[in-house]
Protein backbone atom coordinates (compact mmCIF):
# COMPACT_ATOMS: atom_id res chain seq x y z
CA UNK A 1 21.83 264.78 276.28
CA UNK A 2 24.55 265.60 278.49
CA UNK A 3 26.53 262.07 277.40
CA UNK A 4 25.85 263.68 273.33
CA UNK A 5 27.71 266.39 274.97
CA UNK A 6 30.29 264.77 276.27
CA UNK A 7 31.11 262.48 273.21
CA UNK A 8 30.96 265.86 271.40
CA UNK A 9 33.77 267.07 273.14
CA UNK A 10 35.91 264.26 273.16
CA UNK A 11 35.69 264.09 269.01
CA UNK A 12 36.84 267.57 268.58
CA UNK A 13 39.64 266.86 270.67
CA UNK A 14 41.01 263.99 268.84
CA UNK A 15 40.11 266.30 265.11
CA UNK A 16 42.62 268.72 267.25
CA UNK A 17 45.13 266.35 268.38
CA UNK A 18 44.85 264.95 264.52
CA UNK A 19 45.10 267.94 262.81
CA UNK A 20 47.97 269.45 265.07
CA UNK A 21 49.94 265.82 264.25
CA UNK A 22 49.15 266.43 260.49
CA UNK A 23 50.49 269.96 260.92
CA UNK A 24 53.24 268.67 262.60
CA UNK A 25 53.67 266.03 260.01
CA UNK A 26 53.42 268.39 257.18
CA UNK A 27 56.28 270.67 259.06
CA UNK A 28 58.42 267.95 259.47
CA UNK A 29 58.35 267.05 256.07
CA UNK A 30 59.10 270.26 254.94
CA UNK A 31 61.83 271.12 256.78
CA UNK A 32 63.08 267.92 255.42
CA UNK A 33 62.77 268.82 252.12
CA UNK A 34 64.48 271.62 252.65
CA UNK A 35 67.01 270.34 254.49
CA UNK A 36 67.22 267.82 250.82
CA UNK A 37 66.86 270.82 248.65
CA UNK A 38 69.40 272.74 250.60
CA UNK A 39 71.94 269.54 250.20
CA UNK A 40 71.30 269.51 246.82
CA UNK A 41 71.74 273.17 245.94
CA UNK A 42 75.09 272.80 247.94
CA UNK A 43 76.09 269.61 245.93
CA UNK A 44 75.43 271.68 242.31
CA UNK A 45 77.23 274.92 244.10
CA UNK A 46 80.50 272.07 245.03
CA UNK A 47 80.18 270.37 241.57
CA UNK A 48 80.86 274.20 239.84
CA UNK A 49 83.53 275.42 242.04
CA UNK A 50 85.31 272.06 241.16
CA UNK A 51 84.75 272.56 237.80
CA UNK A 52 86.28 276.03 237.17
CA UNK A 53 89.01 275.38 239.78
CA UNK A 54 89.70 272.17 237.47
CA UNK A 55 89.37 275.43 234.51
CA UNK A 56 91.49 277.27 236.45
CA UNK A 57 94.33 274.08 237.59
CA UNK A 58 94.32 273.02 233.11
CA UNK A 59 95.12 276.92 232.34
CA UNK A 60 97.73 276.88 234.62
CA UNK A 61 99.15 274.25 233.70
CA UNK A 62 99.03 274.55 229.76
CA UNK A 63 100.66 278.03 231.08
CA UNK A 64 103.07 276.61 232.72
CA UNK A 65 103.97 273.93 229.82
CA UNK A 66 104.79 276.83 227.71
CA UNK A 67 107.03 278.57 229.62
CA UNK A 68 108.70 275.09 230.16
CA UNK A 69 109.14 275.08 226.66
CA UNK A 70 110.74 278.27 226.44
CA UNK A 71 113.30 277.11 228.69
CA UNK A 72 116.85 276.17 226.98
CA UNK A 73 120.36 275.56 227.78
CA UNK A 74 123.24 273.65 227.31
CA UNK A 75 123.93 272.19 230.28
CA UNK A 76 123.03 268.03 230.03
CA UNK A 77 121.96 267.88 233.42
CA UNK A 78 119.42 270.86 233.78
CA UNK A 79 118.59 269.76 229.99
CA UNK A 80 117.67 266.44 231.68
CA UNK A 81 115.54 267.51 234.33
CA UNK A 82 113.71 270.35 232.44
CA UNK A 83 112.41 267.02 230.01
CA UNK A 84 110.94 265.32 233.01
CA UNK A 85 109.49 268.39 234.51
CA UNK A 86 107.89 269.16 231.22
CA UNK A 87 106.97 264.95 231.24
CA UNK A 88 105.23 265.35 234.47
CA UNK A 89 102.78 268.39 233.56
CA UNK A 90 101.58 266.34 230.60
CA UNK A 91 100.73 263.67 233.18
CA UNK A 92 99.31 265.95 235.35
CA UNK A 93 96.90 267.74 232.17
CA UNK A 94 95.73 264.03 231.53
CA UNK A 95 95.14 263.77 235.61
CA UNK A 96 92.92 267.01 235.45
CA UNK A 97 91.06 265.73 232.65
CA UNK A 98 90.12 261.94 234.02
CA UNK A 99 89.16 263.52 237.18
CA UNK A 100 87.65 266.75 236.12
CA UNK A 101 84.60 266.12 239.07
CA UNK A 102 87.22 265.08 242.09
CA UNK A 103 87.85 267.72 244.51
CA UNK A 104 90.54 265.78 246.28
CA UNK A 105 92.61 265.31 243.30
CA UNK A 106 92.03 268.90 241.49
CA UNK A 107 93.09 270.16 245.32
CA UNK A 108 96.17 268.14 244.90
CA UNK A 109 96.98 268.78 241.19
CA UNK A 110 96.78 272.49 242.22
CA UNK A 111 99.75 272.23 244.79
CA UNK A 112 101.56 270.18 242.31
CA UNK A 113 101.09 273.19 239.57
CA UNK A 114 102.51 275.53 242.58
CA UNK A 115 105.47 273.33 243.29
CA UNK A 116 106.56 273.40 239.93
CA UNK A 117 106.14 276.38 239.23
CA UNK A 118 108.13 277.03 241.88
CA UNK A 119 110.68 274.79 240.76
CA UNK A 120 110.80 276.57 237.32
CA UNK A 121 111.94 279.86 238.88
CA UNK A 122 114.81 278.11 240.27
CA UNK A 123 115.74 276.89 236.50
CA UNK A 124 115.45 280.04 234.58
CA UNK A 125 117.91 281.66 237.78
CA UNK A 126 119.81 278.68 236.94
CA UNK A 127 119.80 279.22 233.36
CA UNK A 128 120.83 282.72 233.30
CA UNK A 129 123.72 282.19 235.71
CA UNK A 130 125.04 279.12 233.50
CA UNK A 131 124.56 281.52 230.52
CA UNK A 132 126.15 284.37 232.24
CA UNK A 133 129.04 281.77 233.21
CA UNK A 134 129.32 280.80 229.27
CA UNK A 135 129.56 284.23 228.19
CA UNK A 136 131.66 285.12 230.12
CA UNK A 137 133.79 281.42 229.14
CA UNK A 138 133.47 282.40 225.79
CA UNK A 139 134.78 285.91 226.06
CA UNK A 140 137.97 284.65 227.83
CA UNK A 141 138.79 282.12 225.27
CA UNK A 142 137.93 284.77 222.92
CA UNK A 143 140.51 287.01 224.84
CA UNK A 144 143.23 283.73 224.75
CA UNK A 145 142.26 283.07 221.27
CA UNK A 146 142.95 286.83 220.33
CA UNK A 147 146.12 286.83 222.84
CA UNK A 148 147.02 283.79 221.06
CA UNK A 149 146.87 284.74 217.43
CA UNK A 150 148.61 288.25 218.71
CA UNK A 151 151.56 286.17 219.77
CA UNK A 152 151.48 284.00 216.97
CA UNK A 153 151.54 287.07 214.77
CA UNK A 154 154.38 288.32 217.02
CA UNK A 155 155.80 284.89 216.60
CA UNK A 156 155.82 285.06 213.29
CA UNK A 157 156.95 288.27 212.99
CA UNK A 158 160.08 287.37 215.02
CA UNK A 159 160.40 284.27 212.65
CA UNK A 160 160.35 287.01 209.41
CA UNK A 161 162.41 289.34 211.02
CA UNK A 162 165.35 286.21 212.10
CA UNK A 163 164.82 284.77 208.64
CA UNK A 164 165.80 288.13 207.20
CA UNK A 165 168.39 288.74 209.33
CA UNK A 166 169.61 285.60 209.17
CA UNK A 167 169.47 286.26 204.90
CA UNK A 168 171.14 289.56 205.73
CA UNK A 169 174.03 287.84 207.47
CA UNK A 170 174.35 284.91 204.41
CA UNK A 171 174.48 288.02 202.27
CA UNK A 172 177.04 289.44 204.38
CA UNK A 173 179.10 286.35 204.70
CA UNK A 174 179.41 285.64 200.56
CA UNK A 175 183.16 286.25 199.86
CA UNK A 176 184.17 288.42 197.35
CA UNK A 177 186.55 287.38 194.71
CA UNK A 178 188.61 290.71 194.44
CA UNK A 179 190.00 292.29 190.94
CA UNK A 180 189.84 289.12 189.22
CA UNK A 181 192.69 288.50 186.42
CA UNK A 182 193.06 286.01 183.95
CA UNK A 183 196.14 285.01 181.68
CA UNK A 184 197.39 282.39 179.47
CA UNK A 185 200.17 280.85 179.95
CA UNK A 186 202.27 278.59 178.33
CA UNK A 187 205.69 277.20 180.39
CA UNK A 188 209.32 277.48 180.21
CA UNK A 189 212.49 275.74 182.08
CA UNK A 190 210.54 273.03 182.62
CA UNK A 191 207.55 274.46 184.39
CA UNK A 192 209.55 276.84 186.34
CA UNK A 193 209.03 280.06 184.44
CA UNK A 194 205.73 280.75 182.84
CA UNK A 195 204.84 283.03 179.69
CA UNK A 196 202.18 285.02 179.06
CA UNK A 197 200.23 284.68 175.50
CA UNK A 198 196.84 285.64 173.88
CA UNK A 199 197.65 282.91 171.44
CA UNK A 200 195.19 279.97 171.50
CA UNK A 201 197.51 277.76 169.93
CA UNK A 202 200.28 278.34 172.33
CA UNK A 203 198.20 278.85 175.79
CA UNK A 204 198.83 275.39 177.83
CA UNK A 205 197.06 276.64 180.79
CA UNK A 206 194.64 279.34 181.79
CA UNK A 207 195.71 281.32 184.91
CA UNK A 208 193.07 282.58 187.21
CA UNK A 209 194.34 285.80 189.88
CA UNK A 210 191.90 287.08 192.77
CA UNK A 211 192.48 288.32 195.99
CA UNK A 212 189.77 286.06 198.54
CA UNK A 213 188.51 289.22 199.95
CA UNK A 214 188.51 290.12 204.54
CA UNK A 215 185.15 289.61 205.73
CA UNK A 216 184.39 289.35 209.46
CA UNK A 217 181.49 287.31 209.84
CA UNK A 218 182.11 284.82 207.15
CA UNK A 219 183.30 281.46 208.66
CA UNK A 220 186.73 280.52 208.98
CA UNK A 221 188.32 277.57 207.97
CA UNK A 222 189.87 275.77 204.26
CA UNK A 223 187.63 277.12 201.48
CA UNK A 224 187.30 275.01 198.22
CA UNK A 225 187.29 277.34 195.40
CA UNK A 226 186.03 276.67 191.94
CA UNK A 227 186.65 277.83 188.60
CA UNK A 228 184.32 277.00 185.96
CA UNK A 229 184.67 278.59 182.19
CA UNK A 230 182.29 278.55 179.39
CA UNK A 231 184.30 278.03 175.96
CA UNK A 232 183.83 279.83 173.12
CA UNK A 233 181.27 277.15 171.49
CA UNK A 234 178.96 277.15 174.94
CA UNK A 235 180.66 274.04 176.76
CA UNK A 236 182.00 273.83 180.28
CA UNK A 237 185.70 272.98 180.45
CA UNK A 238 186.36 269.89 182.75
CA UNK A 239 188.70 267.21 183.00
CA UNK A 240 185.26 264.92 183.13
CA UNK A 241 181.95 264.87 182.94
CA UNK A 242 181.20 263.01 185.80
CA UNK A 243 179.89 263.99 189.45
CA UNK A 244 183.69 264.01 190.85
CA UNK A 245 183.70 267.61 188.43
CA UNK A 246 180.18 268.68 189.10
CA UNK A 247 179.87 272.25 191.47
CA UNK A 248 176.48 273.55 192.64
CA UNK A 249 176.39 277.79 192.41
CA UNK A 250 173.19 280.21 192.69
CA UNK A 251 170.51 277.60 193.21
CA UNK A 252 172.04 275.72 190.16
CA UNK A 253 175.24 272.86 189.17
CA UNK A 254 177.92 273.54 186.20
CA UNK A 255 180.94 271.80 185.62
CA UNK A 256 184.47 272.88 187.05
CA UNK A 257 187.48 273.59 185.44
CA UNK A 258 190.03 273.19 188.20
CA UNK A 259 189.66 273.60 192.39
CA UNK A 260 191.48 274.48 195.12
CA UNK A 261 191.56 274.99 198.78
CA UNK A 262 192.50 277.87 200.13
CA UNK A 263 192.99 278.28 204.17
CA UNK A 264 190.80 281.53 205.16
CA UNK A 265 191.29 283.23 208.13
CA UNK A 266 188.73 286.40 207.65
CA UNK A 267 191.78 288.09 205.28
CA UNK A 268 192.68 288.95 202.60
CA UNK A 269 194.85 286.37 200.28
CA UNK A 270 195.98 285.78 197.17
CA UNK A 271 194.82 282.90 195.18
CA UNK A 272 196.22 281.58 191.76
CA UNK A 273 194.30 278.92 189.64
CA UNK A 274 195.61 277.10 186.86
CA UNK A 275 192.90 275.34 184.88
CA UNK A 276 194.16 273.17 181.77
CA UNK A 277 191.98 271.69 178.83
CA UNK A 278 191.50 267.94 177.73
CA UNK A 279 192.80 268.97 174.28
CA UNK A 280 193.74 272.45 172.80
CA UNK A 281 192.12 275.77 173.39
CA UNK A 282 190.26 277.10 170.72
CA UNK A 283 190.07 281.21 169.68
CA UNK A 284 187.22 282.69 171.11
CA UNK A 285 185.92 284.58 174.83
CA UNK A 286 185.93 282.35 177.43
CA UNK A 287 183.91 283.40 180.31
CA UNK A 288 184.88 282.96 183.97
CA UNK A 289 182.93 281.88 187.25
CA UNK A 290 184.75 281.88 190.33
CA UNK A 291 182.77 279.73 193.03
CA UNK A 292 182.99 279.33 196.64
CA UNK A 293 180.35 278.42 199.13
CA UNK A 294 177.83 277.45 196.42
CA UNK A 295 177.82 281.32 195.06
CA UNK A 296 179.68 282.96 192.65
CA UNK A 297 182.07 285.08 194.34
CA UNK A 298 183.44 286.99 191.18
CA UNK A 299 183.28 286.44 187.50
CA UNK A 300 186.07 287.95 184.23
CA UNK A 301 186.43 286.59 180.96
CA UNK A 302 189.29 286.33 178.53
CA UNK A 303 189.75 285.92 174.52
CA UNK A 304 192.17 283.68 173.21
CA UNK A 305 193.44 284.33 169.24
């Protein structure tokens, strides 16, 4: 009885010490589980925040391409760098992309975003100074170019103003054939005494009487003077045809009766011009030019019966 007793005892202390161990047992496992479930749950929570911070590193950086974009200047150098900054966030949005569930690399790529963002503040100061320096370039050679046409204008102003008075002081320098006369003459006592006649017939030579008039500012020196007349049919008296009895006047060329040098000294003198003709003179008007200095310094005619 007593060892039924006994044996009693002892099995309900090993069901106690079996069922405490499969209490245990069962508490173990669950706090393993979870400690698993817990893992797990962190895992999923690590997995999303790499996600939208790999969201949030793409916007950035498509944000950041843009404004790259907007950036412009002429300047090679900056040009240069801006294309390899631009280069490198297209490498970095295929980066974010191929490793959209690595939190080391999306860590990195977010820094990378930063620096260059960074960087592109220092470009657009470094734009706007180089395009405050080119305005302002461009205003001064706007101001030189202005200066420069001014002075030109001034220039050519002067060159108008010396070409006029330059024109003034041809003008002024033209001698004047004073109170031109003219005769014809036919000769006596063997040339020594000469006749006056209106006679065609009898007229040997035509005589040609001016005073060379004073003029200041005309040059000094010997003076050939011309006379060319126009007979009564429209010809040119002359010895010749030739270049030897050609004289230019007023832009054009005629052909000269007689010439002669006179010695001007910025006086008056008298000057007396005998011009003959190949063969007889004819009745008609003959019509005078006197020339000197390519201009025709005084003009008469005379008619012969």
């Amino acid at each position: 009885m007593e060892n039924n007793q006994a044996e009693k005892k002892s099995n309900n202390k090993i069901l106690i010490i079996l069922l405490l161990l499969l209490l245990g047992g069962n508490g173990v496992f669950a706090w393993l589980w979870l400690q698993e479930r817990g893992r797990a749950n962190t895992v999923v929570v690590e997995k999303q925040e790499v996600v939208v911070e790999r969201d949030n590193v793409k916007k950035d950086l498509l944000d950041l391409q843009q404004e790259y974009a907007t950036l412009q200047t002429n300047d090679v150098g900056v040009q240069k760098d801006l294309e390899e900054k631009r280069a490198q966030i297209a490498d970095l949005l295929e980066q974010a992309e191929k490793h959209k569930d690595d939190k080391y690399i999306i860590s990195q790529l977010r820094k990378e975003t930063e620096t260059l963002r960074k960087i592109m503040k220092h470009f657009v100061v470094e734009i706007d100074s180089l395009n405050t320096l080119n305005k302002t370039i461009i205003a001064e050679k706007d101001k030189v170019s202005a200066d420069l046409t001014s002075e030109k204008d001034k220039t050519s102003k002067l060159s108008k103003d010396k070409d006029a008075l330059q024109s003034t002081v041809n003008l002024g320098s033209v001698l004047k054939a004073e109170n031109p006369t003219v005769k014809g003459v036919k000769f006596k006592s063997g040339g020594k005494k000469e006749i006056e006649t209106t006679k065609a017939s009898r007229v040997e030579r035509i005589k040609v009487s001016f005073v060379l008039g004073e003029n200041k500012i005309a040059k000094k020196g010997t003076k050939s003077v011309y006379v060319r007349i126009v007979t009564p049919d429209g010809k040119e008296l002359t010895k010749s045809m030739d270049d030897m009895n050609m004289v230019k006047f007023n832009g054009g060329k005629g052909y000269f009766a007689a010439k002669q040098d006179v010695s001007y000294n910025n006086e008056d003198v008298a000057v007396d011009i005998f011009c003959a003709s190949p063969a007889e003179f004819v009745p008609g008007k003959y019509l005078i030019n006197i020339i000197c200095d390519d201009v025709v310094v005084g003009e008469s005619s005379i008619t012969l019966k």
